[in-house]
N, C-alpha and C. Protein backbone atom coordinates (compact mmCIF):
# COMPACT_ATOMS: atom_id res chain seq x y z
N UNK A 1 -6.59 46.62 32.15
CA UNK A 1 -5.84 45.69 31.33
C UNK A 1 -5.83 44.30 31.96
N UNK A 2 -5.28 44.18 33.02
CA UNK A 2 -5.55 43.23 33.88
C UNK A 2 -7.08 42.15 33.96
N UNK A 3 -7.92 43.06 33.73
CA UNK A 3 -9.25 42.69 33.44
C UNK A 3 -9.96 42.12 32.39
N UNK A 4 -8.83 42.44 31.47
CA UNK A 4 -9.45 41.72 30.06
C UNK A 4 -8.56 40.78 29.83
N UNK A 5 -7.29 40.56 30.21
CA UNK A 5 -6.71 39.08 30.44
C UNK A 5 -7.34 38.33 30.77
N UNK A 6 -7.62 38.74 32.20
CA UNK A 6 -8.67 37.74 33.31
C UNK A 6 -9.20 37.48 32.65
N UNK A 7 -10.23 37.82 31.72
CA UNK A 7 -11.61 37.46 30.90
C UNK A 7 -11.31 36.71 29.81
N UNK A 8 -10.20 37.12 29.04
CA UNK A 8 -10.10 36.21 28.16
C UNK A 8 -9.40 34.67 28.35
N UNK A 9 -8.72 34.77 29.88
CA UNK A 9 -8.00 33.25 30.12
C UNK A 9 -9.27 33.07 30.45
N UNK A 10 -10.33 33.29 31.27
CA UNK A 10 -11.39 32.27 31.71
C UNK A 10 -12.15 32.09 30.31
N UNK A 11 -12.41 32.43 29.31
CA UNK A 11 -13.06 32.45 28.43
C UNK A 11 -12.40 31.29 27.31
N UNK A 12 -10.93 31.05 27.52
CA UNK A 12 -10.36 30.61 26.76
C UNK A 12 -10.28 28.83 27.33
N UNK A 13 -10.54 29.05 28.73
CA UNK A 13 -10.38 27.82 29.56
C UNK A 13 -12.10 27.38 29.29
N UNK A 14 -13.23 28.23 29.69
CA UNK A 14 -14.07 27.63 29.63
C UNK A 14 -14.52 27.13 28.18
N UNK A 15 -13.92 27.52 26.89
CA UNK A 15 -14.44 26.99 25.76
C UNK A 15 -13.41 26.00 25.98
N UNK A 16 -12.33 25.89 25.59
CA UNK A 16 -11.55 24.81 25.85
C UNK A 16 -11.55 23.43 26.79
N UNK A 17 -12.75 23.19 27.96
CA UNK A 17 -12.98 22.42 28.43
C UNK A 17 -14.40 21.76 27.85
N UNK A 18 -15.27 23.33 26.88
CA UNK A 18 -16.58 22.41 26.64
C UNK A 18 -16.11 21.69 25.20
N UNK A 19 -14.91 22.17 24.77
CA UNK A 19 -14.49 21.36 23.24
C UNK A 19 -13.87 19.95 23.50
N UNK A 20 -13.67 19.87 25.10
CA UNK A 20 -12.84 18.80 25.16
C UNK A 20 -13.71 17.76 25.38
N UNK A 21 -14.87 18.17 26.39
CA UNK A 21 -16.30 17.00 26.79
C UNK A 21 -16.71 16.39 25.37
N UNK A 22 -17.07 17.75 24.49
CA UNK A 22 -17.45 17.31 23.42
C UNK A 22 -17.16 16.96 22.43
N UNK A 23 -15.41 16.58 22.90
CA UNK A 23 -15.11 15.56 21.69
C UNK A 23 -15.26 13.84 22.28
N UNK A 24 -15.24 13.72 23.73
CA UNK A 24 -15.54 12.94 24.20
C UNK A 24 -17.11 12.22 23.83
N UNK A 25 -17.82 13.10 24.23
CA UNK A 25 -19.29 12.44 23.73
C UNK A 25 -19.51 12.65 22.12
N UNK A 26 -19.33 13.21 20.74
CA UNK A 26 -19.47 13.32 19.83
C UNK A 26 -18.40 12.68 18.79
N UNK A 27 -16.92 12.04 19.66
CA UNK A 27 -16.55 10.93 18.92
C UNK A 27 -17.05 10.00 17.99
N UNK A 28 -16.56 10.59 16.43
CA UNK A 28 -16.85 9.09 15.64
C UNK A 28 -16.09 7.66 15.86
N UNK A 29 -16.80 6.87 15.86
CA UNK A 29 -15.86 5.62 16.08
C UNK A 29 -15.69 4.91 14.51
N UNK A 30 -14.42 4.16 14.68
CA UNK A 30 -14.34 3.88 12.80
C UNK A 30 -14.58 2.33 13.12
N UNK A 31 -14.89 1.56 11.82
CA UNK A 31 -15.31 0.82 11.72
C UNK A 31 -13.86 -0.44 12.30
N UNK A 32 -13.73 -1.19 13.15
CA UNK A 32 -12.92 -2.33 13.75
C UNK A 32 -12.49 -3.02 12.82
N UNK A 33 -12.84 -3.81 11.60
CA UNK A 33 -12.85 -4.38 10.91
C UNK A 33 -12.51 -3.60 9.52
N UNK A 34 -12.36 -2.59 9.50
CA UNK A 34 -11.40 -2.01 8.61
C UNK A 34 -9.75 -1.92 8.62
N UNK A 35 -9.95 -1.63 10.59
CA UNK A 35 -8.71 -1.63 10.79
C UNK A 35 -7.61 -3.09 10.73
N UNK A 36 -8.53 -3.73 10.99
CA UNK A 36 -8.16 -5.12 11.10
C UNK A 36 -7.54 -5.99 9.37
N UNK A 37 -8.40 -5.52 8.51
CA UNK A 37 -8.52 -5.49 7.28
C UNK A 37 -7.21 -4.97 6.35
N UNK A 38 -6.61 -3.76 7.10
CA UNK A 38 -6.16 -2.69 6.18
C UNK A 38 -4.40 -3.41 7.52
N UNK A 39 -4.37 -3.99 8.12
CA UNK A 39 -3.04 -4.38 8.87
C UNK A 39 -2.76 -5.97 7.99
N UNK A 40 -3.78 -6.47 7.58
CA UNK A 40 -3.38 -7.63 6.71
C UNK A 40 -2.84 -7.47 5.18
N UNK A 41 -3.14 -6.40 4.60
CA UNK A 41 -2.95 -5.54 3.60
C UNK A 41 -1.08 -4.89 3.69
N UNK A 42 -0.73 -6.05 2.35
CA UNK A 42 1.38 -5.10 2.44
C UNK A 42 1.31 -3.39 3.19
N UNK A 43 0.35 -2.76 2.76
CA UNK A 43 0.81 -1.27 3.35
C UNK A 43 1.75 -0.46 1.97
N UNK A 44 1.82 -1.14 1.02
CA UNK A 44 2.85 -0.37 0.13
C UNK A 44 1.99 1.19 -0.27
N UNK A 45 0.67 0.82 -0.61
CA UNK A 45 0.13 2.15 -0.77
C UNK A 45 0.79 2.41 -2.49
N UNK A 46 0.57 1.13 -3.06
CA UNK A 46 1.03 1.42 -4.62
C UNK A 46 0.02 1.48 -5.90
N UNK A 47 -1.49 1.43 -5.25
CA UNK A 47 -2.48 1.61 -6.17
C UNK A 47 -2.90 0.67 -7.06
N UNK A 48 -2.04 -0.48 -7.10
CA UNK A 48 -2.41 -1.44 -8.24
C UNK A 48 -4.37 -2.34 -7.75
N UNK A 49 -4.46 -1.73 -7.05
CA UNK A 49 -5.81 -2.72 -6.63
C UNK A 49 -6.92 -1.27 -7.23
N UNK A 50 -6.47 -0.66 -7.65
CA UNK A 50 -7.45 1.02 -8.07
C UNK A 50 -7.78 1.05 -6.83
N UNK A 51 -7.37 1.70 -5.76
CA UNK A 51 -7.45 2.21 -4.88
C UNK A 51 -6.45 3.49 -4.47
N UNK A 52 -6.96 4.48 -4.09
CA UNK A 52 -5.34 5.15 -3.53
C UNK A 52 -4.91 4.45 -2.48
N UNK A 53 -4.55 3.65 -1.86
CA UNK A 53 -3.67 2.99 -0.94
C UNK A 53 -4.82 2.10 -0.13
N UNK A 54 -4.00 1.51 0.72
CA UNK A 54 -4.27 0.12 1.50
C UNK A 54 -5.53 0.55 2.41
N UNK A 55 -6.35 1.70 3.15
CA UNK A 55 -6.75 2.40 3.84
C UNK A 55 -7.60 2.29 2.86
N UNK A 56 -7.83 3.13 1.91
CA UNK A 56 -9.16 2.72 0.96
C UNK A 56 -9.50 1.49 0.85
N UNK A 57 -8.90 0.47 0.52
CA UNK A 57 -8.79 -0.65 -0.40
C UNK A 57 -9.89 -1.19 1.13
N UNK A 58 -8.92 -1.36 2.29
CA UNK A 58 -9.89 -1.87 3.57
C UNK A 58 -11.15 -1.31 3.88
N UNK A 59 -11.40 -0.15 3.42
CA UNK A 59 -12.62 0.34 3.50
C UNK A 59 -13.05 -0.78 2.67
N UNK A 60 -13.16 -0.58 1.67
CA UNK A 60 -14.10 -1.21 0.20
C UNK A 60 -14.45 -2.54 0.71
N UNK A 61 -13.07 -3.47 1.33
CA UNK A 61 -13.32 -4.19 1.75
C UNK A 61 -14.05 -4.82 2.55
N UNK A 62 -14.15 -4.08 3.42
CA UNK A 62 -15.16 -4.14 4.97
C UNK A 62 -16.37 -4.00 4.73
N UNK A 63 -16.89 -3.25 3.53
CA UNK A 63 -18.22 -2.82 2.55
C UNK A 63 -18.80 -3.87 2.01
N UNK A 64 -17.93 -4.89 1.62
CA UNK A 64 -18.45 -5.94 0.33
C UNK A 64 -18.26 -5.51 -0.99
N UNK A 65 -17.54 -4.42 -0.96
CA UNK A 65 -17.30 -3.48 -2.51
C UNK A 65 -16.09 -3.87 -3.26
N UNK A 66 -15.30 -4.44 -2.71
CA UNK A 66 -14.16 -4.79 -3.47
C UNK A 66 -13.89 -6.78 -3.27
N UNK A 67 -13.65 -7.12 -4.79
CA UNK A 67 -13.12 -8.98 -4.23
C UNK A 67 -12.10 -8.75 -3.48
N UNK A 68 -12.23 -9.89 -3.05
CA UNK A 68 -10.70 -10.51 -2.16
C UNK A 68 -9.46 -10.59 -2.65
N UNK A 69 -9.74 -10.47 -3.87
CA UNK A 69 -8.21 -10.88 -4.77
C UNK A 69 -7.79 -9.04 -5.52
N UNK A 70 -8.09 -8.18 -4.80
CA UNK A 70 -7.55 -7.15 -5.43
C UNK A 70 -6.22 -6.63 -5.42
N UNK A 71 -5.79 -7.26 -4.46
CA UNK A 71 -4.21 -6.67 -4.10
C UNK A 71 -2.87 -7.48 -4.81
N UNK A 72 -2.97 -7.31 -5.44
CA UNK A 72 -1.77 -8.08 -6.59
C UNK A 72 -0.14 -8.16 -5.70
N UNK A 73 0.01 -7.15 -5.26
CA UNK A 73 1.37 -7.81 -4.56
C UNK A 73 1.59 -8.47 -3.25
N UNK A 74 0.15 -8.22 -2.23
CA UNK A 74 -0.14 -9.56 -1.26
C UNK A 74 -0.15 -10.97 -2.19
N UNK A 75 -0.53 -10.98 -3.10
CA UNK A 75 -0.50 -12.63 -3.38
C UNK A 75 -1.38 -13.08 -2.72
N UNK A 76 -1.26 -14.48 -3.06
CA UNK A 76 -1.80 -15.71 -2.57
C UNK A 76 -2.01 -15.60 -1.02
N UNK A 77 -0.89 -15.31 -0.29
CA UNK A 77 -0.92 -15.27 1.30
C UNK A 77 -2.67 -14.17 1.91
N UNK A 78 -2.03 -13.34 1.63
CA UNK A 78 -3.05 -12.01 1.55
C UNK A 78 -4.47 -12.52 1.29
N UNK A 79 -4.75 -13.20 0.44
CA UNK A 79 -5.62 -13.68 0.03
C UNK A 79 -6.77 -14.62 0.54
N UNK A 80 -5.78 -15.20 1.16
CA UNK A 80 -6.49 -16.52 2.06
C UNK A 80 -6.61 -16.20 3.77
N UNK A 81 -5.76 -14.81 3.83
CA UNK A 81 -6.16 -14.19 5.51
C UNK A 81 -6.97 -13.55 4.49
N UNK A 82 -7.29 -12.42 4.10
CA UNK A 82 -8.40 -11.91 3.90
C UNK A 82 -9.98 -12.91 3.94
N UNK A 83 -9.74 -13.56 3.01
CA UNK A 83 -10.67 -14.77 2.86
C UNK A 83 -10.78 -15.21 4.61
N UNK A 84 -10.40 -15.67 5.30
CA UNK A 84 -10.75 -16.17 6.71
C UNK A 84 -10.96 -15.08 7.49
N UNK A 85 -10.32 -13.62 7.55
CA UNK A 85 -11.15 -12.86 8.06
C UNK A 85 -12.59 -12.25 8.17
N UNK A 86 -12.58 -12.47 6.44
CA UNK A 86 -14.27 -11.53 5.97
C UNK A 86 -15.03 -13.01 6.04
N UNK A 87 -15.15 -14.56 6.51
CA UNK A 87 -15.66 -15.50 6.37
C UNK A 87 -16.01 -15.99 4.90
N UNK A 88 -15.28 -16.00 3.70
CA UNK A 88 -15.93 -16.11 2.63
C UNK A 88 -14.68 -17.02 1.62
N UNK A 89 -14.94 -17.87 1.17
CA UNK A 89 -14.33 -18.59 0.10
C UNK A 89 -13.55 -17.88 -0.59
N UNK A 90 -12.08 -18.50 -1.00
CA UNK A 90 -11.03 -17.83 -1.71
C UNK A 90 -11.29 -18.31 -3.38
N UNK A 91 -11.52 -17.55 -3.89
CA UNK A 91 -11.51 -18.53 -5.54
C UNK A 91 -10.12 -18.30 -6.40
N UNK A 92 -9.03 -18.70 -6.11
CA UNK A 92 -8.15 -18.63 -6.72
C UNK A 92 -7.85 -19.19 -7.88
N UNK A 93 -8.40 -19.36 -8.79
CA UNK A 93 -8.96 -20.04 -10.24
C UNK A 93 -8.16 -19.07 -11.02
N UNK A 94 -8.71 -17.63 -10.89
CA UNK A 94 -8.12 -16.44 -11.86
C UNK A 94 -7.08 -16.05 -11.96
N UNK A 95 -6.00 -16.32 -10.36
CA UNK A 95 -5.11 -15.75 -9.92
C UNK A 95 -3.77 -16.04 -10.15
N UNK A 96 -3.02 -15.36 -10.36
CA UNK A 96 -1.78 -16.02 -10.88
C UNK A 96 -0.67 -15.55 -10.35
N UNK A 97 0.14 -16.24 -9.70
CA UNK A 97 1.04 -15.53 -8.29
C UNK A 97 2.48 -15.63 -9.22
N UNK A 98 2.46 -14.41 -8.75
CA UNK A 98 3.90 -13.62 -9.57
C UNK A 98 5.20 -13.49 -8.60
N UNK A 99 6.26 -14.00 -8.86
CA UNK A 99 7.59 -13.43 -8.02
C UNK A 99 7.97 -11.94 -7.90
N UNK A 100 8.27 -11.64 -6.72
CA UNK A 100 8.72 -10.04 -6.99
C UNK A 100 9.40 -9.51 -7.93
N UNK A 101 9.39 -8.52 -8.04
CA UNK A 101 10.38 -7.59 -9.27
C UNK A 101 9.98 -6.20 -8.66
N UNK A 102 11.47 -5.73 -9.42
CA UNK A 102 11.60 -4.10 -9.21
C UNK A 102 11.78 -3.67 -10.47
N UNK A 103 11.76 -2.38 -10.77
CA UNK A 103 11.50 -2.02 -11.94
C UNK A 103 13.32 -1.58 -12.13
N UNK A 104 13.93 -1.68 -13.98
CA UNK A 104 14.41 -1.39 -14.27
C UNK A 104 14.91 -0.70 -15.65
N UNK A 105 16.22 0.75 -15.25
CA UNK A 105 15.67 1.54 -16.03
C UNK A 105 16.96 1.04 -16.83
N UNK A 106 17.16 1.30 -18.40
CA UNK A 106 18.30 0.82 -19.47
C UNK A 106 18.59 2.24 -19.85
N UNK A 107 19.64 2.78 -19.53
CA UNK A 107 19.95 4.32 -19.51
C UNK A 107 20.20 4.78 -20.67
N UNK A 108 21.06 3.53 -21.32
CA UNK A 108 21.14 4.39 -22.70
C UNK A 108 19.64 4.84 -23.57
N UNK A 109 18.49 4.33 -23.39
CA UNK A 109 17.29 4.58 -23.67
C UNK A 109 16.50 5.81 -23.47
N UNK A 110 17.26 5.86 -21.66
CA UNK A 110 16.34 7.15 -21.07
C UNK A 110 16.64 8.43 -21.66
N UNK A 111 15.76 9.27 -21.82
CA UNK A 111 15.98 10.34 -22.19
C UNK A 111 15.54 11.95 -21.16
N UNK A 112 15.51 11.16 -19.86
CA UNK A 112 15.08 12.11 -18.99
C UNK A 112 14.05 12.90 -18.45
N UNK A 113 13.06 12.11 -19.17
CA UNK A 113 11.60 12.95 -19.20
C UNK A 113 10.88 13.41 -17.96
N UNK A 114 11.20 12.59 -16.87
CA UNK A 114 10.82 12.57 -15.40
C UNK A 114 9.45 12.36 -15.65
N UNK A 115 8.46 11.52 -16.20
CA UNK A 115 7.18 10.64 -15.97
C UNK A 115 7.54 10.06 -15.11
N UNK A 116 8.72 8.95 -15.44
CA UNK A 116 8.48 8.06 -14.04
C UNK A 116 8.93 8.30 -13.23
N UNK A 117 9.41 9.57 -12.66
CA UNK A 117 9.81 9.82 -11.34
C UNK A 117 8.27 10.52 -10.54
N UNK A 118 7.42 11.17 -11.77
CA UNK A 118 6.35 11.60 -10.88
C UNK A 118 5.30 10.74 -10.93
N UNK A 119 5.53 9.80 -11.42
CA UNK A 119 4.52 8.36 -11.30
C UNK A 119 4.76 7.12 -10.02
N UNK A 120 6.09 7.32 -9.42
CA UNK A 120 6.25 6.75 -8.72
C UNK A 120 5.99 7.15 -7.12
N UNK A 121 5.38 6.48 -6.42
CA UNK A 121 4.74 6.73 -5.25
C UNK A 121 5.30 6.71 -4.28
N UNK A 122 6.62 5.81 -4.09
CA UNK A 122 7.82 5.90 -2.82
C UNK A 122 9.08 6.21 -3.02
N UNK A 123 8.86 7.00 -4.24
CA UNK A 123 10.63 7.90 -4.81
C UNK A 123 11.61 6.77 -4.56
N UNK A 124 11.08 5.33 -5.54
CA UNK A 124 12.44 5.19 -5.92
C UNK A 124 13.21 5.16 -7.23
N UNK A 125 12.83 6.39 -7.85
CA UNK A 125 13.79 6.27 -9.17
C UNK A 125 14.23 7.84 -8.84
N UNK A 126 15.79 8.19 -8.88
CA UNK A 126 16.09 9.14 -8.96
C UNK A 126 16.79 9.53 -10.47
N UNK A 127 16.78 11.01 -10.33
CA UNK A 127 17.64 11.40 -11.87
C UNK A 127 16.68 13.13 -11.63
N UNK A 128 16.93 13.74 -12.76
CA UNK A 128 16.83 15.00 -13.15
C UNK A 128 16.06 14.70 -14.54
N UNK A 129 15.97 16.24 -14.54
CA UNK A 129 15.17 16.39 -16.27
C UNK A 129 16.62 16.51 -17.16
N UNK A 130 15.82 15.64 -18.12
CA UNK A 130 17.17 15.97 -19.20
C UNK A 130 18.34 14.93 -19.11
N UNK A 131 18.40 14.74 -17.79
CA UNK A 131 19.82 13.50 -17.18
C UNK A 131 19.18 12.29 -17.18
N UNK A 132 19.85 10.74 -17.43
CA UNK A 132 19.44 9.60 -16.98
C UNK A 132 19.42 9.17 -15.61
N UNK A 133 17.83 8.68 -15.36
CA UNK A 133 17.60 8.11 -14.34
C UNK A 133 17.79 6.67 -14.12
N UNK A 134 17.58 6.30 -12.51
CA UNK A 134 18.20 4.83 -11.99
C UNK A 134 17.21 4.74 -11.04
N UNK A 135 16.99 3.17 -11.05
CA UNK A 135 15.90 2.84 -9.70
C UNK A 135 16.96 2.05 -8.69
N UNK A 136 16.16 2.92 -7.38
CA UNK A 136 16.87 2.59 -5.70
C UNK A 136 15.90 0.87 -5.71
N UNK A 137 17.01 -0.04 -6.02
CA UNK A 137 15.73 -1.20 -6.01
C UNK A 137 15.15 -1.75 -4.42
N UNK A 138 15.66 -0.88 -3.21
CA UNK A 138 14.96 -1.39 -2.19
C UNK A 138 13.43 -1.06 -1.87
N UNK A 139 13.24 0.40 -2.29
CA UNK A 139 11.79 0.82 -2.37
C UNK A 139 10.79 0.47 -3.12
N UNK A 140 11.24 0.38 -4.36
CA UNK A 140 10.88 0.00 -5.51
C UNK A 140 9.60 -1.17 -5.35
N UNK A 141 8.44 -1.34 -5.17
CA UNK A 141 7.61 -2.32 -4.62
C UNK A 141 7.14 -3.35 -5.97
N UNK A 142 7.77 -2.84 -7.25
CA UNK A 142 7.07 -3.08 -8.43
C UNK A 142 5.11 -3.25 -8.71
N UNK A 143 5.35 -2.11 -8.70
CA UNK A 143 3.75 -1.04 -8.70
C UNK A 143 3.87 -1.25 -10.74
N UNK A 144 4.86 -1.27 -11.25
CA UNK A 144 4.89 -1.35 -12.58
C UNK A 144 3.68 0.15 -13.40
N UNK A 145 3.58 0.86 -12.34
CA UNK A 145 3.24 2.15 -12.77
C UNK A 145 4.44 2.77 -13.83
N UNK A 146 5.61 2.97 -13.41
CA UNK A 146 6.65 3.60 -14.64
C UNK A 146 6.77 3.33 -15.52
N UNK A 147 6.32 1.81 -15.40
CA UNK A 147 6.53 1.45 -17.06
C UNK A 147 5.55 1.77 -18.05
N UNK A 148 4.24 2.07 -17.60
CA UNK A 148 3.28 2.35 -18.66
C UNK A 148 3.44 3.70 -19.16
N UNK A 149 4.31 4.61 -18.51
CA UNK A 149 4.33 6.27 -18.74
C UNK A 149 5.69 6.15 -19.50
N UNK A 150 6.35 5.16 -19.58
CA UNK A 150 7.85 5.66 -20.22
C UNK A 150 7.68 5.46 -21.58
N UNK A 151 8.30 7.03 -22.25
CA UNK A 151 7.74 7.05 -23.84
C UNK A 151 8.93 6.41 -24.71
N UNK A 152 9.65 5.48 -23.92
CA UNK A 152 10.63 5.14 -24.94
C UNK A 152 11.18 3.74 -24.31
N UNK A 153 10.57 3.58 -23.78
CA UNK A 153 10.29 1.94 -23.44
C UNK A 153 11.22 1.33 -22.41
N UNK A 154 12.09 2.40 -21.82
CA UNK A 154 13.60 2.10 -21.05
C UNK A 154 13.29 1.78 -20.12
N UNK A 155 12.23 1.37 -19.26
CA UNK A 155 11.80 0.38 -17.93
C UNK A 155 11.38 -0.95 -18.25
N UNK A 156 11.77 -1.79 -17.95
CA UNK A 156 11.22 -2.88 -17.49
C UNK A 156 11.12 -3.95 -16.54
N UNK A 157 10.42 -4.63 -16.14
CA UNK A 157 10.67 -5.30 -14.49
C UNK A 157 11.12 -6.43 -14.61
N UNK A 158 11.91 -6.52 -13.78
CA UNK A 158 12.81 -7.81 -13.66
C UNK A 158 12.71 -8.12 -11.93
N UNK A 159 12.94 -9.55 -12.11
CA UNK A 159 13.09 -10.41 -11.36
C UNK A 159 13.45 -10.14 -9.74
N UNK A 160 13.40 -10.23 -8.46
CA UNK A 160 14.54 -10.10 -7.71
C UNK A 160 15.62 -10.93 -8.00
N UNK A 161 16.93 -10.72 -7.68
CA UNK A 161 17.49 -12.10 -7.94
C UNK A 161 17.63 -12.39 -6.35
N UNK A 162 17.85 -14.38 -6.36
CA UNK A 162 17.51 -14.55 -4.95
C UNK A 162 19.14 -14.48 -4.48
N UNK A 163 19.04 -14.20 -3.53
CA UNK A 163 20.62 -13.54 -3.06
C UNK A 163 20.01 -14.58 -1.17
N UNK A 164 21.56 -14.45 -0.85
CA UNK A 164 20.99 -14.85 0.90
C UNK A 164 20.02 -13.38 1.74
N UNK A 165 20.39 -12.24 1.54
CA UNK A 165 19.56 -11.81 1.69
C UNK A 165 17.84 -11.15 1.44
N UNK A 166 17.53 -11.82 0.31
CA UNK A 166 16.00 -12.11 -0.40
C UNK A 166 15.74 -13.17 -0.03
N UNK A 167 16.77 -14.05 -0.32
CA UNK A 167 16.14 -15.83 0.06
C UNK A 167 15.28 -16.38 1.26
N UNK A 168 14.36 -17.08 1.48
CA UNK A 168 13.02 -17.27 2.24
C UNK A 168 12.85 -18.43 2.05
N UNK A 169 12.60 -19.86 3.59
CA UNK A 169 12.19 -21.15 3.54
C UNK A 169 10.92 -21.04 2.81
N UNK A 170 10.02 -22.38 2.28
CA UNK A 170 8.90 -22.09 1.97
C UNK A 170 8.52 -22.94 3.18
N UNK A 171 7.04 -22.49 3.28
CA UNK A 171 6.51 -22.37 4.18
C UNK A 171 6.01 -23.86 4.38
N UNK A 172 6.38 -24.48 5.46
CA UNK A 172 5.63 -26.25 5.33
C UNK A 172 4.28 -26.69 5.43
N UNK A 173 3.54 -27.38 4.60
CA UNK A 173 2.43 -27.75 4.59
C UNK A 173 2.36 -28.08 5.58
N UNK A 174 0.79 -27.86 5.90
CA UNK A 174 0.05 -28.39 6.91
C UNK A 174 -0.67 -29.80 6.64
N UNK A 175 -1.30 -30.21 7.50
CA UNK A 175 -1.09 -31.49 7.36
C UNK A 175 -2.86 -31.66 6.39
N UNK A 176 -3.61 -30.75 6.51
CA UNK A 176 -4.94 -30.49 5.75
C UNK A 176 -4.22 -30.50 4.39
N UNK A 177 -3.15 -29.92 3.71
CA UNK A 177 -2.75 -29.85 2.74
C UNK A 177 -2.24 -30.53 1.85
N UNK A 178 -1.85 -31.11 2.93
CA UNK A 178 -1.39 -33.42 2.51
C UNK A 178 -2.20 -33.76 2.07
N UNK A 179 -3.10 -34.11 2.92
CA UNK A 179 -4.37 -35.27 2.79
C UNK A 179 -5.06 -34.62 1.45
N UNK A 180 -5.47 -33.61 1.35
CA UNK A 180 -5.96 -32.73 0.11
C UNK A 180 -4.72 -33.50 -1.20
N UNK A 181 -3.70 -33.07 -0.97
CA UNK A 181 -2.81 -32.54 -1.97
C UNK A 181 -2.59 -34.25 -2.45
């Protein structure tokens, strides 16, 4: 008995050290510039760029497969680091920079269907089947996914309102932006 322990700890040690070399030498390495790509990217992971989340989207990116302007809730900012990272001109001609909003639900409307609770990607609308639901507006990234599934029209997105805690300096021109502007 003793003997087939023995055999199986050395057996278990010696595969276990050749799995370890050989993750060392057979390491994939991922592409630098994805990662780099996908940290400039909000991170909401809300799909509006047709991507499943920010991790794809930087792939595509790093490819030449996706424009620069796919990410609708980076905005403008997003846009112009992306643009100076990948070296390539921003064409903001098409683009049209939107204020935040969270989605909201009008209860007397809802009728409980739970679409938009399984359409939503960071659970913030709670409720039951059958019961009226409510959106948690801190999660809420306005992905405006719920609203296309609600069969009775009781979502719609509104505004943040600016409160001292939303409220944000704008950012001061640079002095390239003068002379331009």
């Amino acid at each position: 008995m003793l003997i087939a322990v023995a055999i199986l700890t050395i057996l278990g040690l010696t595969l276990g050290g050749i799995l370890g070399v050989a993750s060392r030498f057979l390491a994939v390495k991922g592409n630098p510039l994805e990662e780099e790509l996908k940290a400039i990217l909000p991170g909401s992971q809300c799909g509006q760029c047709g991507y499943v989340g920010c991790g794809p989207a930087a792939a595509a990116l790093a490819k030449g497969e996706a424009p620069i302007t796919l990410c609708p809730p980076g905005g403008k900012a997003v846009i112009e680091k992306l643009a100076q990272k990948l070296g390539v001109t921003a064409d903001l001609s098409g683009h049209e920079e939107k204020e935040p909003e969270y989605a909201y639900i009008f209860e007397d409307k809802c009728i409980g269907c739970t679409r938009c609770i399984r359409e939503c990607s960071v659970d913030a609308i709670m409720g039951a089947n059958k019961l009226m639901h409510t959106v948690i507006t801190e999660p809420c990234h306005g992905c405006e996914k719920c609203v296309s599934v609600c069969p009775t029209e009781a979502i719609v997105m509104v505004p943040i309102p600016v409160t001292i805690n939303t409220w944000h300096w704008s950012k001061p021109e640079t002095k390239m932006e003068i002379a331009a502007g």
